[in-house]
C-alpha atoms as a PDB file:
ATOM      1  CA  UNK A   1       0.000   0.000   0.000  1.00  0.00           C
ATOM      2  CA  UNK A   2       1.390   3.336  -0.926  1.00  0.00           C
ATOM      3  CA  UNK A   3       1.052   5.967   1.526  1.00  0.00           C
ATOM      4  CA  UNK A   4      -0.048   8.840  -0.713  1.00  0.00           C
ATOM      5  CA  UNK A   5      -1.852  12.153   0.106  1.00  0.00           C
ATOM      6  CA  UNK A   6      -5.515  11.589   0.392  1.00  0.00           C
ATOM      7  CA  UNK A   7      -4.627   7.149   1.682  1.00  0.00           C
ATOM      8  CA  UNK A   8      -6.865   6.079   4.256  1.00  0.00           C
ATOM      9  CA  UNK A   9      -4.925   3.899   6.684  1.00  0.00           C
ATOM     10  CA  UNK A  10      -7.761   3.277   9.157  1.00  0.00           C
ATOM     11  CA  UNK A  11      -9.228   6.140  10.842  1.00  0.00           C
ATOM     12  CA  UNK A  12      -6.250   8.352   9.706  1.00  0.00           C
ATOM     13  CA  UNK A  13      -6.030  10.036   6.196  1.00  0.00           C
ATOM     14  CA  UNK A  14      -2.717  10.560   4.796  1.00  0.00           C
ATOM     15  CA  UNK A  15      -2.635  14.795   4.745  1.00  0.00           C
ATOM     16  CA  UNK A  16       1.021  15.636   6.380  1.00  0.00           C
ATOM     17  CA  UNK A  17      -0.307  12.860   9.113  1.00  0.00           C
ATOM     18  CA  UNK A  18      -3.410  14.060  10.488  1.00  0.00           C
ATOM     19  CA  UNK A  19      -5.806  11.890  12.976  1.00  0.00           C
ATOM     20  CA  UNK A  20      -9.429  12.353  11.542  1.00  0.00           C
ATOM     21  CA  UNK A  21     -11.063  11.822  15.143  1.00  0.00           C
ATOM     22  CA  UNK A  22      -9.420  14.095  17.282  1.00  0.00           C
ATOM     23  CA  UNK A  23      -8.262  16.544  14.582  1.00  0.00           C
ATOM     24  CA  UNK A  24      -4.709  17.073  15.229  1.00  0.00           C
ATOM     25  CA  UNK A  25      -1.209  15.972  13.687  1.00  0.00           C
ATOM     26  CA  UNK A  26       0.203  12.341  14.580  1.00  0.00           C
ATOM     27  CA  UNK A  27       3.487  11.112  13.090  1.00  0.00           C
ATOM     28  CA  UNK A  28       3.417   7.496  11.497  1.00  0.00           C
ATOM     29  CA  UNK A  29       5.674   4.814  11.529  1.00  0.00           C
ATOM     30  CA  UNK A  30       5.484   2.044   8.843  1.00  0.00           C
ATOM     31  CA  UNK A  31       7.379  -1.150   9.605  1.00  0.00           C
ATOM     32  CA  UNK A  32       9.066  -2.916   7.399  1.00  0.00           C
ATOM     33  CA  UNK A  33       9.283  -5.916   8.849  1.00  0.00           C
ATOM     34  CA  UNK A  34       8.065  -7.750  12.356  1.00  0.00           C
ATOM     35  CA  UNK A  35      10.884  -6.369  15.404  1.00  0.00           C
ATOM     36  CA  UNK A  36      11.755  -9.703  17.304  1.00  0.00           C
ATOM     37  CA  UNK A  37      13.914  -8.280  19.716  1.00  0.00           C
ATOM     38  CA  UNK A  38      14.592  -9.475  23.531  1.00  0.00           C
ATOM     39  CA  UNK A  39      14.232  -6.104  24.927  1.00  0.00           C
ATOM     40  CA  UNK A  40      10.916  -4.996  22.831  1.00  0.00           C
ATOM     41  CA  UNK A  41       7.530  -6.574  23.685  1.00  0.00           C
ATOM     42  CA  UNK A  42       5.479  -8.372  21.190  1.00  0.00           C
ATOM     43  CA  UNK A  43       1.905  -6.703  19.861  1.00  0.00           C
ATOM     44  CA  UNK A  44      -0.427  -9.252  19.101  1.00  0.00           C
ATOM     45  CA  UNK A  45      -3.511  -7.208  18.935  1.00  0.00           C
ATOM     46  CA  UNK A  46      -5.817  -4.275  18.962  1.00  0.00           C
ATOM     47  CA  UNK A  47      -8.635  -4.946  20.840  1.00  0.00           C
ATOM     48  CA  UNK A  48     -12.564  -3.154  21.166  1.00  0.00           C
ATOM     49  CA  UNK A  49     -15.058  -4.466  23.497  1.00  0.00           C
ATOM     50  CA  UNK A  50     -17.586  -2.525  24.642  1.00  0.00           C
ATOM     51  CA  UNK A  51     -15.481   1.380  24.254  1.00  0.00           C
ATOM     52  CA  UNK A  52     -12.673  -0.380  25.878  1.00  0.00           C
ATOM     53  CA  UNK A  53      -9.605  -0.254  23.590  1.00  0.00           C
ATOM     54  CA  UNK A  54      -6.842  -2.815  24.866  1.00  0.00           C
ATOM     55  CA  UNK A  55      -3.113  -3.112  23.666  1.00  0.00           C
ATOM     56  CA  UNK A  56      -2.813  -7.443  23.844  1.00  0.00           C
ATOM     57  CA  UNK A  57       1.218  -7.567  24.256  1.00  0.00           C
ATOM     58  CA  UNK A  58       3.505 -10.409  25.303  1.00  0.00           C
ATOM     59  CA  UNK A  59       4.230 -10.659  29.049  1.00  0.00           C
ATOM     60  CA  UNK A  60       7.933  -9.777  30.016  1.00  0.00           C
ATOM     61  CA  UNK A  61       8.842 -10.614  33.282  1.00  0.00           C
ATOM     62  CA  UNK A  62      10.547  -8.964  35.549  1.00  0.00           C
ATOM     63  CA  UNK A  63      10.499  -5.046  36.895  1.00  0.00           C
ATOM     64  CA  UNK A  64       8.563  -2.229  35.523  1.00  0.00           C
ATOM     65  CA  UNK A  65      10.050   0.837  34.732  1.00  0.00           C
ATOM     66  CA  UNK A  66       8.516   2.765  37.669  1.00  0.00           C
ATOM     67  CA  UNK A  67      10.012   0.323  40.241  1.00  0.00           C
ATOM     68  CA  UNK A  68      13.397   0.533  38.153  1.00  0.00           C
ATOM     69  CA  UNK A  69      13.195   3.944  38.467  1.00  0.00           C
ATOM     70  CA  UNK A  70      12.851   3.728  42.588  1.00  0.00           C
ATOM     71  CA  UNK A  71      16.340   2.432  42.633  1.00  0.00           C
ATOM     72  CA  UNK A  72      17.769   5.621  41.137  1.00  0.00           C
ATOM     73  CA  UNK A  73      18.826   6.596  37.290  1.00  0.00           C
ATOM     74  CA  UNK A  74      19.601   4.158  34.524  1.00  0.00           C
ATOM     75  CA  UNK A  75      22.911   4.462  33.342  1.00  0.00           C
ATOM     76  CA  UNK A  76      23.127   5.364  29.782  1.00  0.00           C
ATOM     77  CA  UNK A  77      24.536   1.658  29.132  1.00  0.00           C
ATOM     78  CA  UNK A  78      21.392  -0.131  31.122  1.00  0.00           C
ATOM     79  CA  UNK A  79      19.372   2.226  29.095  1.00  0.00           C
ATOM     80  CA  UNK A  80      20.298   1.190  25.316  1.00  0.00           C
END
């Protein structure tokens, strides 16, 4: 699918990248390919049920970032 001015991709119409619900500019990301990567979470869906929008991702063990955080700063080396 070519992203051209005036493509639909969903909700969002293809102007300089503007959402068509809550009227304002969004930047968009097209993927290539899948990312299979040990520090990035799969998405395996989108989901709707009754006007409550989910984000289905794989479950990674261990800390969240918030109770990373309560032990102090990353390092720049932790952090990349």
């Amino acid at each position: 699918m070519a992203l051209t001015i005036g493509t639909r991709l969903g909700p969002y119409e293809i102007l300089a990248a503007i959402d068509t619900r809550l009227k304002r500019q969004v930047a968009i990301k097209i993927l290539p390919a899948s990312l299979n990567r040990p520090n990035i979470a799969q998405i395996y869906g989108l989901e709707d049920a009754d006007g409550v929008k989910a984000l289905v991702m794989e479950l990674v063990e261990g800390e969240d970032l918030s109770q990373r955080l309560a032990h102090g700063a990353v390092p720049l080396a932790e952090a990349i």
